[in-house]
C-alpha atoms as a PDB file:
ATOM      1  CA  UNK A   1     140.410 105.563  83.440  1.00  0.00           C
ATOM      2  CA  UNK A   2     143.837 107.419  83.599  1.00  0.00           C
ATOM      3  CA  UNK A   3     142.457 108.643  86.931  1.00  0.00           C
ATOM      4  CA  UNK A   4     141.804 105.507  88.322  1.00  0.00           C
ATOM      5  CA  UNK A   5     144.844 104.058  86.595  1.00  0.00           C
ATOM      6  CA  UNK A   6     142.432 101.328  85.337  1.00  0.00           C
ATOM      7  CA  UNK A   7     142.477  99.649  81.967  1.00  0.00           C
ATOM      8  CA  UNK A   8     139.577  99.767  79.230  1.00  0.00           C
ATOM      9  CA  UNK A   9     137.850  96.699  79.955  1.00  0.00           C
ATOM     10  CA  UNK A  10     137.927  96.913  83.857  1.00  0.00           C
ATOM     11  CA  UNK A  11     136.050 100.074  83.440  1.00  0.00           C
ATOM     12  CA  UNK A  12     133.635  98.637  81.224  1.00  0.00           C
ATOM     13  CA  UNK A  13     133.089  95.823  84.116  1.00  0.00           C
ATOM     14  CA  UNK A  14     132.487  98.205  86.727  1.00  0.00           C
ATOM     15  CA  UNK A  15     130.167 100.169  84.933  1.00  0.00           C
ATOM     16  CA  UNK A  16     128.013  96.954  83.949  1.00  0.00           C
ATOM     17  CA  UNK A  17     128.171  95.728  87.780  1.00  0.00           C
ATOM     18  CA  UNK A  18     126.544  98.501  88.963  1.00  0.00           C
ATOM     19  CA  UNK A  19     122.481  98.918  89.580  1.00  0.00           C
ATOM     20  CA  UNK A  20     120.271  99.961  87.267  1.00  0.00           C
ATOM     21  CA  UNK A  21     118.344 103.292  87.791  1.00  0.00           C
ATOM     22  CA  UNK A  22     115.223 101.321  88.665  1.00  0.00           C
ATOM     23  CA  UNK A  23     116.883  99.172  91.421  1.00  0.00           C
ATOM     24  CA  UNK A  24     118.995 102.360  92.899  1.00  0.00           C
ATOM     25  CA  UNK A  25     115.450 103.644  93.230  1.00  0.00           C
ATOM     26  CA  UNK A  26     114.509 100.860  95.461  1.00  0.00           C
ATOM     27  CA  UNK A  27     117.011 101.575  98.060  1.00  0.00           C
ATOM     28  CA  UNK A  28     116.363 105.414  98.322  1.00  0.00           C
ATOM     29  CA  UNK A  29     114.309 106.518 101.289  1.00  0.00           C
ATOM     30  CA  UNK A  30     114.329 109.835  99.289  1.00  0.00           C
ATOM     31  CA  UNK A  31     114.161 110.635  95.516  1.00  0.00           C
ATOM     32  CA  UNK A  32     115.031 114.342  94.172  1.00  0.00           C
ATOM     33  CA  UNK A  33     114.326 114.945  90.676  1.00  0.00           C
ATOM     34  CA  UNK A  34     116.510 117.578  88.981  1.00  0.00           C
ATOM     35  CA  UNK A  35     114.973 117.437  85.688  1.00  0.00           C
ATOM     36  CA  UNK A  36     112.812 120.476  86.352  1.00  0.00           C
ATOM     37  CA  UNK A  37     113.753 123.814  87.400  1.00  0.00           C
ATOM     38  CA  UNK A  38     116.152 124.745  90.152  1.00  0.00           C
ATOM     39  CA  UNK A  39     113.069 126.231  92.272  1.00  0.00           C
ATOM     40  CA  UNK A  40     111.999 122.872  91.550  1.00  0.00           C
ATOM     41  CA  UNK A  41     114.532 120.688  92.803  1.00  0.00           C
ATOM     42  CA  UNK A  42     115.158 123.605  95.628  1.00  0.00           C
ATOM     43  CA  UNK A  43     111.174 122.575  96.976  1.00  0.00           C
ATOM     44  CA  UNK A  44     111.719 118.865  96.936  1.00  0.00           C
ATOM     45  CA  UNK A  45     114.783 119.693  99.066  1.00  0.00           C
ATOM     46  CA  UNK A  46     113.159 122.013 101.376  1.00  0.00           C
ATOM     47  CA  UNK A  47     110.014 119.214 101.959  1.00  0.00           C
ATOM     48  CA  UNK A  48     112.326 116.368 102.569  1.00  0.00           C
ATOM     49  CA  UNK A  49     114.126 118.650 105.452  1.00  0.00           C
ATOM     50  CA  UNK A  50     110.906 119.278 106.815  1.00  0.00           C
ATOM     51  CA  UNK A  51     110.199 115.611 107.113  1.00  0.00           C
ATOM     52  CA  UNK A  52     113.683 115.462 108.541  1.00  0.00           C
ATOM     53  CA  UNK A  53     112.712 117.489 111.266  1.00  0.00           C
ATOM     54  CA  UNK A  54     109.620 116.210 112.027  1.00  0.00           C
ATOM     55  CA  UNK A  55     110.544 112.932 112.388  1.00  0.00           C
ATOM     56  CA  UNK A  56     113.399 113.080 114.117  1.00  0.00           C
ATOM     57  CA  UNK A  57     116.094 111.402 111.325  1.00  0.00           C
ATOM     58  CA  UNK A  58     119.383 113.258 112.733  1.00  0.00           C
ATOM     59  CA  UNK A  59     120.856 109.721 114.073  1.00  0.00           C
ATOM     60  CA  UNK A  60     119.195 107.148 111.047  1.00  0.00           C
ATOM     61  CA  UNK A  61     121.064 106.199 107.904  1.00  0.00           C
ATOM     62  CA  UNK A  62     119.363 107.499 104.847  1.00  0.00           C
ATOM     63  CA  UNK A  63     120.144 107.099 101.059  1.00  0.00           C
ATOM     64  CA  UNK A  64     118.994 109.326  98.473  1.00  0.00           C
ATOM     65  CA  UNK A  65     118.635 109.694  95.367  1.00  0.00           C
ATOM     66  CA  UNK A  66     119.189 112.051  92.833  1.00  0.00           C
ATOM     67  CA  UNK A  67     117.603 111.855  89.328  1.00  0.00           C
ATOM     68  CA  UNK A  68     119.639 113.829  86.605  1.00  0.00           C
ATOM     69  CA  UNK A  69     119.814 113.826  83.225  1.00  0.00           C
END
């Protein structure tokens, strides 16, 4: 709050405007889960370049996700 010079409740507004988990989901074209291990999350990164690559998504808009505990 002191960062954002913002006062108690305003913060607690903009935290209850925002999506839920569930609906962010929605909107991702990609989801990493970090809950595992770092090899883990390292994989899902490596597989979502590859489908990067192979279809061509240099010049599309893309949102993803990132689960985290």
């Amino acid at each position: 709050m002191k960062r954002d010079n913002i006062d108690y409740d305003f913060a607690v507004s903009k935290i209850n405007s925002q999506l839920s988990l569930e609906e962010k989901l929605k909107y991702a074209n990609f989801i990493i889960d970090n809950n595992s291990s770092v090899d883990n999350t390292i994989n899902q990164i490596k597989n979502i370049l590859k489908q990067f690559k192979k279809a061509n998504f240099l010049n599309k808009s893309l949102d993803i996700f990132v689960l985290s505990k």
